[in-house]
C-alpha atoms as a PDB file:
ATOM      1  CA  UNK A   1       0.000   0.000   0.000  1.00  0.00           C
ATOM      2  CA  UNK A   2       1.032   3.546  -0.787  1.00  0.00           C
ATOM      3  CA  UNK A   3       2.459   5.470   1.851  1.00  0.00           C
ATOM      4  CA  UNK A   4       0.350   9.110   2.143  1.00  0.00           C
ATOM      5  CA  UNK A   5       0.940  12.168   0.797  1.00  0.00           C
ATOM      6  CA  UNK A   6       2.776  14.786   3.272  1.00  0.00           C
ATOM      7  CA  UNK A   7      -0.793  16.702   2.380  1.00  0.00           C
ATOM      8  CA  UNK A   8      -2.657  13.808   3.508  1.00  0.00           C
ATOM      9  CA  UNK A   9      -0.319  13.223   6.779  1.00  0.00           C
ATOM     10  CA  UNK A  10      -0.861  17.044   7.792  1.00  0.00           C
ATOM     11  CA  UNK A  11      -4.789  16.540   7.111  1.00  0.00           C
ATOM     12  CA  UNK A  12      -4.873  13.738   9.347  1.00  0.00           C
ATOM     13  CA  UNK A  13      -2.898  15.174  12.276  1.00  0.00           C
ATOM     14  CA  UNK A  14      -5.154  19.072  11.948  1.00  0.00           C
ATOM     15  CA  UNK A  15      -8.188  16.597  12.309  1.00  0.00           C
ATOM     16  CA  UNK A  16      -6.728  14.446  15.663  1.00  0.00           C
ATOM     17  CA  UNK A  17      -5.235  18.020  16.975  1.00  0.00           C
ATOM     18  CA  UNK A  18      -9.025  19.343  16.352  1.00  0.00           C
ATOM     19  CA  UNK A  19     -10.195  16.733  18.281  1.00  0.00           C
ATOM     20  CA  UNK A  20      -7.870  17.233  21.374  1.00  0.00           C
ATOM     21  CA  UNK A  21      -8.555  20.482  21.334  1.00  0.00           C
ATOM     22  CA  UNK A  22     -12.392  20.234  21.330  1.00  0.00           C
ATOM     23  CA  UNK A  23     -11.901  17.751  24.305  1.00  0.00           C
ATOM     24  CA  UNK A  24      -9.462  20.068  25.974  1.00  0.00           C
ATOM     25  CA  UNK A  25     -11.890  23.215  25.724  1.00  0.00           C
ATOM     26  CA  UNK A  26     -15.235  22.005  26.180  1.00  0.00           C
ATOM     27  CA  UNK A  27     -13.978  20.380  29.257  1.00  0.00           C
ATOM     28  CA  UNK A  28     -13.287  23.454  30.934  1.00  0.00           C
ATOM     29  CA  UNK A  29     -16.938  24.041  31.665  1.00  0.00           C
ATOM     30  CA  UNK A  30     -19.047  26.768  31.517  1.00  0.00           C
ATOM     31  CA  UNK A  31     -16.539  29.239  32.155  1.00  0.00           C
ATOM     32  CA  UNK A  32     -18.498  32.401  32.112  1.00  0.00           C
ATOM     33  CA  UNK A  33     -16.647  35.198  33.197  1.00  0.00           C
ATOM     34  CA  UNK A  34     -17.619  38.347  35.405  1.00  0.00           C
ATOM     35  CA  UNK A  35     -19.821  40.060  32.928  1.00  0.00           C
ATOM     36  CA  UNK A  36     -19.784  43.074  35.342  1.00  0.00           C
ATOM     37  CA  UNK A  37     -16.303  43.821  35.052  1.00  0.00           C
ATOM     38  CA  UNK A  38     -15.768  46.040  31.414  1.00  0.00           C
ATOM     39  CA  UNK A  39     -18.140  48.153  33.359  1.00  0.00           C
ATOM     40  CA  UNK A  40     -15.942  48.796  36.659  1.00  0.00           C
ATOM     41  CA  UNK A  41     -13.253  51.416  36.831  1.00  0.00           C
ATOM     42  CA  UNK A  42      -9.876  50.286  36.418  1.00  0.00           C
ATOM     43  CA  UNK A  43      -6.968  50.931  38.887  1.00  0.00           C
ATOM     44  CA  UNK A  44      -3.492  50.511  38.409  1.00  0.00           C
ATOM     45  CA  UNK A  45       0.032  50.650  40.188  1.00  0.00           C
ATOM     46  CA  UNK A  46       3.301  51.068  37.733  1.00  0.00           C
ATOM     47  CA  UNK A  47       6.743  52.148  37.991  1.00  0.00           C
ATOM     48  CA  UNK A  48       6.018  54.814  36.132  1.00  0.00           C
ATOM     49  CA  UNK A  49       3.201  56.405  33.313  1.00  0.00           C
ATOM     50  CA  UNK A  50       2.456  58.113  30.595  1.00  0.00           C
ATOM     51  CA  UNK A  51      -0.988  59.452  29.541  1.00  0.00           C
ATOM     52  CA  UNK A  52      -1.818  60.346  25.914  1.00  0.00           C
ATOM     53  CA  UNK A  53      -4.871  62.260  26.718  1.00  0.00           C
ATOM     54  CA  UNK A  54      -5.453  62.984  22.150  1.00  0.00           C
ATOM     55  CA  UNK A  55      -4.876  59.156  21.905  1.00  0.00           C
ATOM     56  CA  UNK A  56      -6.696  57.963  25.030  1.00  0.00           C
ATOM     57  CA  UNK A  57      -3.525  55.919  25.605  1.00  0.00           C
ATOM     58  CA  UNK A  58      -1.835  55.115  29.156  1.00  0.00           C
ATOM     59  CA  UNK A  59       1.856  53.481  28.825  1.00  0.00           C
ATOM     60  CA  UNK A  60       2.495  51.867  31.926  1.00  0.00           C
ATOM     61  CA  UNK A  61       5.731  50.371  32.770  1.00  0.00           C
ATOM     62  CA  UNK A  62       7.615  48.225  35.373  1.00  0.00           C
ATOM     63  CA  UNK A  63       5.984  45.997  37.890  1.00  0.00           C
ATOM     64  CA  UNK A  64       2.586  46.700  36.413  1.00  0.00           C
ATOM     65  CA  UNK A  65      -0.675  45.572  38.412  1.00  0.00           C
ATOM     66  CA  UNK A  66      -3.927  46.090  37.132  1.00  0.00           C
ATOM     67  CA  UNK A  67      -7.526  45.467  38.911  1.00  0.00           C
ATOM     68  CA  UNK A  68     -10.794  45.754  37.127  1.00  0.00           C
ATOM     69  CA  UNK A  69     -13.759  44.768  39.497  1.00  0.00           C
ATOM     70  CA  UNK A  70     -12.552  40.439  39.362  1.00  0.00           C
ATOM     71  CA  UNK A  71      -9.817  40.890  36.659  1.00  0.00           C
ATOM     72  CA  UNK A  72      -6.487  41.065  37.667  1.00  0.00           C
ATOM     73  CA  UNK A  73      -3.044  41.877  35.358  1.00  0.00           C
ATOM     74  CA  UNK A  74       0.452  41.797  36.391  1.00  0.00           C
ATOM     75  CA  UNK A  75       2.995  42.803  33.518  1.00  0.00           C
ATOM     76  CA  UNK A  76       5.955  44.223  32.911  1.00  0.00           C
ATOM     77  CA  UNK A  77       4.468  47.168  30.204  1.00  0.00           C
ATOM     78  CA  UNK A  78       0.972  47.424  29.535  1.00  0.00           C
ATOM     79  CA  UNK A  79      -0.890  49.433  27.442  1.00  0.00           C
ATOM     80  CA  UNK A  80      -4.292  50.905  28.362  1.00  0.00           C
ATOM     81  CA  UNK A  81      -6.806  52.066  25.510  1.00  0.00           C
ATOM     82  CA  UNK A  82     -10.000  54.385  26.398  1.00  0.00           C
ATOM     83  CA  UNK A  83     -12.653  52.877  23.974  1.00  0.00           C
ATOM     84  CA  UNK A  84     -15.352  55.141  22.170  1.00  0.00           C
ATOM     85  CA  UNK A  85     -18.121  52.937  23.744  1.00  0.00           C
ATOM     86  CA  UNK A  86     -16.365  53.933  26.951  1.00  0.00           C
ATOM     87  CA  UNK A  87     -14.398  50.684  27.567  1.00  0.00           C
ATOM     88  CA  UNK A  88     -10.957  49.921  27.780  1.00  0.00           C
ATOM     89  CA  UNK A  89      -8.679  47.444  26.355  1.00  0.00           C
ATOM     90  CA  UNK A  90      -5.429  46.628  27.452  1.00  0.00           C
ATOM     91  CA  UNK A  91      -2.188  45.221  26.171  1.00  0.00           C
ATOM     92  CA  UNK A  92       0.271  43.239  28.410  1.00  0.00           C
ATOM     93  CA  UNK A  93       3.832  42.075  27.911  1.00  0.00           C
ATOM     94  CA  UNK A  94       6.030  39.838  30.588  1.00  0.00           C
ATOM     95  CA  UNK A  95       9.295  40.768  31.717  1.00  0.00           C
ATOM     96  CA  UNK A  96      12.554  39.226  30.208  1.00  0.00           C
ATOM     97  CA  UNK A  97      12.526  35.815  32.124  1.00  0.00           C
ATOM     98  CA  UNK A  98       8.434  35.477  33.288  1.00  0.00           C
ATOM     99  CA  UNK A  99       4.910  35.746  31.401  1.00  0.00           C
ATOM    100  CA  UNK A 100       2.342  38.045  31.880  1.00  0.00           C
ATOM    101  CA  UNK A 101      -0.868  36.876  34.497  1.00  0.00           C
ATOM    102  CA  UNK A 102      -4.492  37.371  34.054  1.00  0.00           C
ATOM    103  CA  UNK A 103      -6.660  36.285  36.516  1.00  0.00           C
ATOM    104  CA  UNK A 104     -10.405  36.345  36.383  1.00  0.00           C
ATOM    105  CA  UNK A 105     -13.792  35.167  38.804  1.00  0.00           C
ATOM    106  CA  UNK A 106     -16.170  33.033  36.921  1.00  0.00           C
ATOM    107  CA  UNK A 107     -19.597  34.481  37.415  1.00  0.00           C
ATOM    108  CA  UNK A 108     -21.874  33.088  39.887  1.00  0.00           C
ATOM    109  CA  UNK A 109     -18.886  30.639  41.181  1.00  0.00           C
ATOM    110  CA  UNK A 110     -16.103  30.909  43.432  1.00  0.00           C
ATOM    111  CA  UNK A 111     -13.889  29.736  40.453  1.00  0.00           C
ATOM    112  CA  UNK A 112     -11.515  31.746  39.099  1.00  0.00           C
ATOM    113  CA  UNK A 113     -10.032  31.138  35.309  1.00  0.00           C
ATOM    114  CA  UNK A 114      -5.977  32.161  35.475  1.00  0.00           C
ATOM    115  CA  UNK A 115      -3.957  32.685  32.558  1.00  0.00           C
ATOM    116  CA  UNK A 116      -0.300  33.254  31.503  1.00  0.00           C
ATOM    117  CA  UNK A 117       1.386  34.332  28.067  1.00  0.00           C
ATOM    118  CA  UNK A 118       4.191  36.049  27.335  1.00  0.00           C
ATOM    119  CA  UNK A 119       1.383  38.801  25.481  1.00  0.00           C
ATOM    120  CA  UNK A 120      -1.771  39.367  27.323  1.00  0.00           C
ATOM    121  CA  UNK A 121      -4.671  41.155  24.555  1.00  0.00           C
ATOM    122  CA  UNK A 122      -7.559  42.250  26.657  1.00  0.00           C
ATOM    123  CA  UNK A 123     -10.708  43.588  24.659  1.00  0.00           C
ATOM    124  CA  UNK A 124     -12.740  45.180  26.430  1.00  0.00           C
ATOM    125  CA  UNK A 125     -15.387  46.180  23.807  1.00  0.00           C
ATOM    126  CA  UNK A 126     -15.323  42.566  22.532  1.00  0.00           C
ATOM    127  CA  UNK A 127     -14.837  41.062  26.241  1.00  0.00           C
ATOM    128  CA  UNK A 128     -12.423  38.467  24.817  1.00  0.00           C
ATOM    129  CA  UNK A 129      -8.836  37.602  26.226  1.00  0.00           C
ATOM    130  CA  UNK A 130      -6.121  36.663  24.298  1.00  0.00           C
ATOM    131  CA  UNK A 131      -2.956  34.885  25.699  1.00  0.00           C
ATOM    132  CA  UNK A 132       0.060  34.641  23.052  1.00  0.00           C
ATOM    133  CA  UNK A 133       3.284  32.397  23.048  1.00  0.00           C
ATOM    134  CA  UNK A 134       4.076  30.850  26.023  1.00  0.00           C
ATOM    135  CA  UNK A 135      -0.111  30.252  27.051  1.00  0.00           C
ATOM    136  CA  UNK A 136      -1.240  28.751  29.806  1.00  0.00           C
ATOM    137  CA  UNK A 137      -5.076  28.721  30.791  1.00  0.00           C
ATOM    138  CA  UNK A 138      -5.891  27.148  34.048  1.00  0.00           C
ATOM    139  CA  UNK A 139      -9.527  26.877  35.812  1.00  0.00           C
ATOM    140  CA  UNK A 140      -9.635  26.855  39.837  1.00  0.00           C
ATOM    141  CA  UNK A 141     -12.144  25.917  42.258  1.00  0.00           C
ATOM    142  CA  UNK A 142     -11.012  27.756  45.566  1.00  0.00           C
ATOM    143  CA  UNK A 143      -7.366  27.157  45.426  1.00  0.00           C
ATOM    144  CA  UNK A 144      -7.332  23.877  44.046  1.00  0.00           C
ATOM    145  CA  UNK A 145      -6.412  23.599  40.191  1.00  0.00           C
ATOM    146  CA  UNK A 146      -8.870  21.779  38.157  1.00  0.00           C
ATOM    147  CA  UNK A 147      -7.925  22.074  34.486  1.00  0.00           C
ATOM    148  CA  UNK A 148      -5.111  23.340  32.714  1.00  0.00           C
ATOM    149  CA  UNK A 149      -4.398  23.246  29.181  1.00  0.00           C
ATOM    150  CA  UNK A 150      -1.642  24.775  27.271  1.00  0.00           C
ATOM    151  CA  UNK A 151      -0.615  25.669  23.561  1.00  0.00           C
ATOM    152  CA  UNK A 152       0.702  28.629  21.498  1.00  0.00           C
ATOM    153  CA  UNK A 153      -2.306  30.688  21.701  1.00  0.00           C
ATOM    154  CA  UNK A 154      -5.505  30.422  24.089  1.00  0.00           C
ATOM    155  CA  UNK A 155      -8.520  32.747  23.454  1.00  0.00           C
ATOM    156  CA  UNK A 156     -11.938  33.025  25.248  1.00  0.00           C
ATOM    157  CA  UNK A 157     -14.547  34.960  24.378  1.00  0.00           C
ATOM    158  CA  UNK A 158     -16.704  35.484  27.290  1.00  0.00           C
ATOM    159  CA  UNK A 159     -19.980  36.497  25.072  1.00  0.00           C
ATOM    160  CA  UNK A 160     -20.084  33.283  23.365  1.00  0.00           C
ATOM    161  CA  UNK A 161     -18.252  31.149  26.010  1.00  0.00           C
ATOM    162  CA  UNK A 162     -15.953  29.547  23.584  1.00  0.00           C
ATOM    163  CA  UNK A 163     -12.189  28.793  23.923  1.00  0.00           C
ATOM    164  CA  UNK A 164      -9.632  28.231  21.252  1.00  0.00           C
ATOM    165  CA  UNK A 165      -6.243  26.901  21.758  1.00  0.00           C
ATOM    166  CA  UNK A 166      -3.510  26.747  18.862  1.00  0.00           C
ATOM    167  CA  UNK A 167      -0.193  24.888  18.841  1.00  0.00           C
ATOM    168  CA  UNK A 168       3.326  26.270  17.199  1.00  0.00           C
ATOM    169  CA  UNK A 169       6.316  26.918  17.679  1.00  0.00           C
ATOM    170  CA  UNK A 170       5.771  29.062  20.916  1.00  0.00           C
ATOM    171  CA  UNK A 171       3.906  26.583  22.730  1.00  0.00           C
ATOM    172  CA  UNK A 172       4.007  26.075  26.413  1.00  0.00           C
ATOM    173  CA  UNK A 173       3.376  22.556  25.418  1.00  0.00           C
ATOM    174  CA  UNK A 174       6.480  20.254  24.111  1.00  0.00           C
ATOM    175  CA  UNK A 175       6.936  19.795  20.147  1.00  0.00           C
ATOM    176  CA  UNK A 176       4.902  22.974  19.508  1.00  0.00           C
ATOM    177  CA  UNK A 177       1.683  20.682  20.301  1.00  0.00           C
ATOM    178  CA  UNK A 178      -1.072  21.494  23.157  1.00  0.00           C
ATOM    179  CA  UNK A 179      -1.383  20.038  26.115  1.00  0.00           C
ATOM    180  CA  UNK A 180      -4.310  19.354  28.748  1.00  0.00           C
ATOM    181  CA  UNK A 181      -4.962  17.694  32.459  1.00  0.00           C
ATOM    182  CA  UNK A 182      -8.745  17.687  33.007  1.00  0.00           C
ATOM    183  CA  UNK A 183     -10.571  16.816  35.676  1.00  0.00           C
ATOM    184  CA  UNK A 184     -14.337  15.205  35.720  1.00  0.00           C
ATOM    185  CA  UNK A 185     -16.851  17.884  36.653  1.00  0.00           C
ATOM    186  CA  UNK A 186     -19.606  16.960  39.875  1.00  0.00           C
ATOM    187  CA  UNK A 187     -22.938  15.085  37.765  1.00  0.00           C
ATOM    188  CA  UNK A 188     -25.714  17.837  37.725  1.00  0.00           C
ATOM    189  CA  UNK A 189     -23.349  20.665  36.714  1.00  0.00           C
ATOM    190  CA  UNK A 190     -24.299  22.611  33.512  1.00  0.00           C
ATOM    191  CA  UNK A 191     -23.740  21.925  29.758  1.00  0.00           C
ATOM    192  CA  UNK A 192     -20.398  22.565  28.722  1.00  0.00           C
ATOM    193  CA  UNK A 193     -19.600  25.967  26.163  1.00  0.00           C
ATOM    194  CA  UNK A 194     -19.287  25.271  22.683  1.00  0.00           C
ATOM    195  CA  UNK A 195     -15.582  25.255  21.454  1.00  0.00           C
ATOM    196  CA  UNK A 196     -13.842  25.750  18.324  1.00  0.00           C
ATOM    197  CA  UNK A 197     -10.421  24.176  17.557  1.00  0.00           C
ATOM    198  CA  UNK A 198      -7.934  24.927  15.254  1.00  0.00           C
ATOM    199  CA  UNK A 199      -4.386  23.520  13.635  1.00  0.00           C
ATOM    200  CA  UNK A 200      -1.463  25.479  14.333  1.00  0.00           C
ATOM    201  CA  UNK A 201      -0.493  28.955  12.482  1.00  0.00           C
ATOM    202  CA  UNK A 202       1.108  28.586   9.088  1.00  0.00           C
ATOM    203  CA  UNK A 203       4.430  30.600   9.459  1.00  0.00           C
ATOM    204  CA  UNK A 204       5.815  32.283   6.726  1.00  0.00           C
END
């Protein structure tokens, strides 16, 4: 028989990778976030800042912490955007030798959904997170870890409830794939979110 085409080989491995990945998200639960936090004010301690008032742009740098009603960032630079709808977004970036942290309440829940990335992308407008090279999405209950999963790029968008994690070359996960420890949720809970799961990026 015919060994398979390299086209047919990379088919094969998007579809099992897909199917990981759909295990890996839905698994997570109904993680819906804090929907009241784009509407509290956000605070923020820095080394220093600088506020573009015509731009609606705050620079903050060095040992960056930002709190926004649940949602927590701790950076090295951040970058905070005032939104026309009267939100903010929010760029992060890690320091040298350690990622960037978000850290968010699941509504309703004393869970908490905790993320790392060496690029934290914040929408605030959308309410979706981004976490970029480097990602690692974990889901607590208290202070006990109950999933984790881990890849080159982890987004959730908290209006539809639906995660997506990519492998590539700056995965947390070894050989660029993504990586997952679940753990069974309690009988009776609710329906897990839909999910959508993806091969890694094409490079150029």
């Amino acid at each position: 028989m015919p060994s398979s085409s390299p086209t047919t080989r990379r088919a094969r491995h998007a579809l099992r990778l897909g199917a990981v990945l759909l295990l890996a998200a839905a698994s997570l639960g109904p993680a819906r976030a804090d929907r009241t936090d784009k509407k509290q004010p956000l605070a923020f301690a820095a080394d220093s800042a600088r506020v573009d008032e015509a731009k609606q742009l705050n620079i903050l740098q060095g040992n960056v912490e930002i709190t926004k009603g649940s949602i927590v960032i701790r950076a090295d630079r951040v970058e905070v955007q005032q939104n026309p709808q009267g939100t903010q977004s929010a760029v992060a970036t890690g320091w040298p030798d350690r990622r960037a942290y978000f850290r968010q309440r699941r509504e309703g829940t004393d869970e908490y959904i905790e993320g790392e990335a060496e690029r934290l992308e914040y929408d605030g407008t959308r309410d979706v997170v981004r976490l970029v090279n480097q990602a690692v999405l974990r889901r607590f209950r208290g202070k006990t870890l109950a999933d984790e999963v881990a890849g080159n790029t982890v987004t959730y968008d908290n209006n539809t409830e639906v995660y997506q994690v990519l492998g590539g070359p700056s995965s947390a996960a070894p050989a660029g794939r993504v990586r997952g420890v679940l753990t069974p949720r309690e009988s009776g809970g609710s329906e897990p979110p839909a999910a959508a799961a993806s091969a890694p990026e094409a490079r150029p």
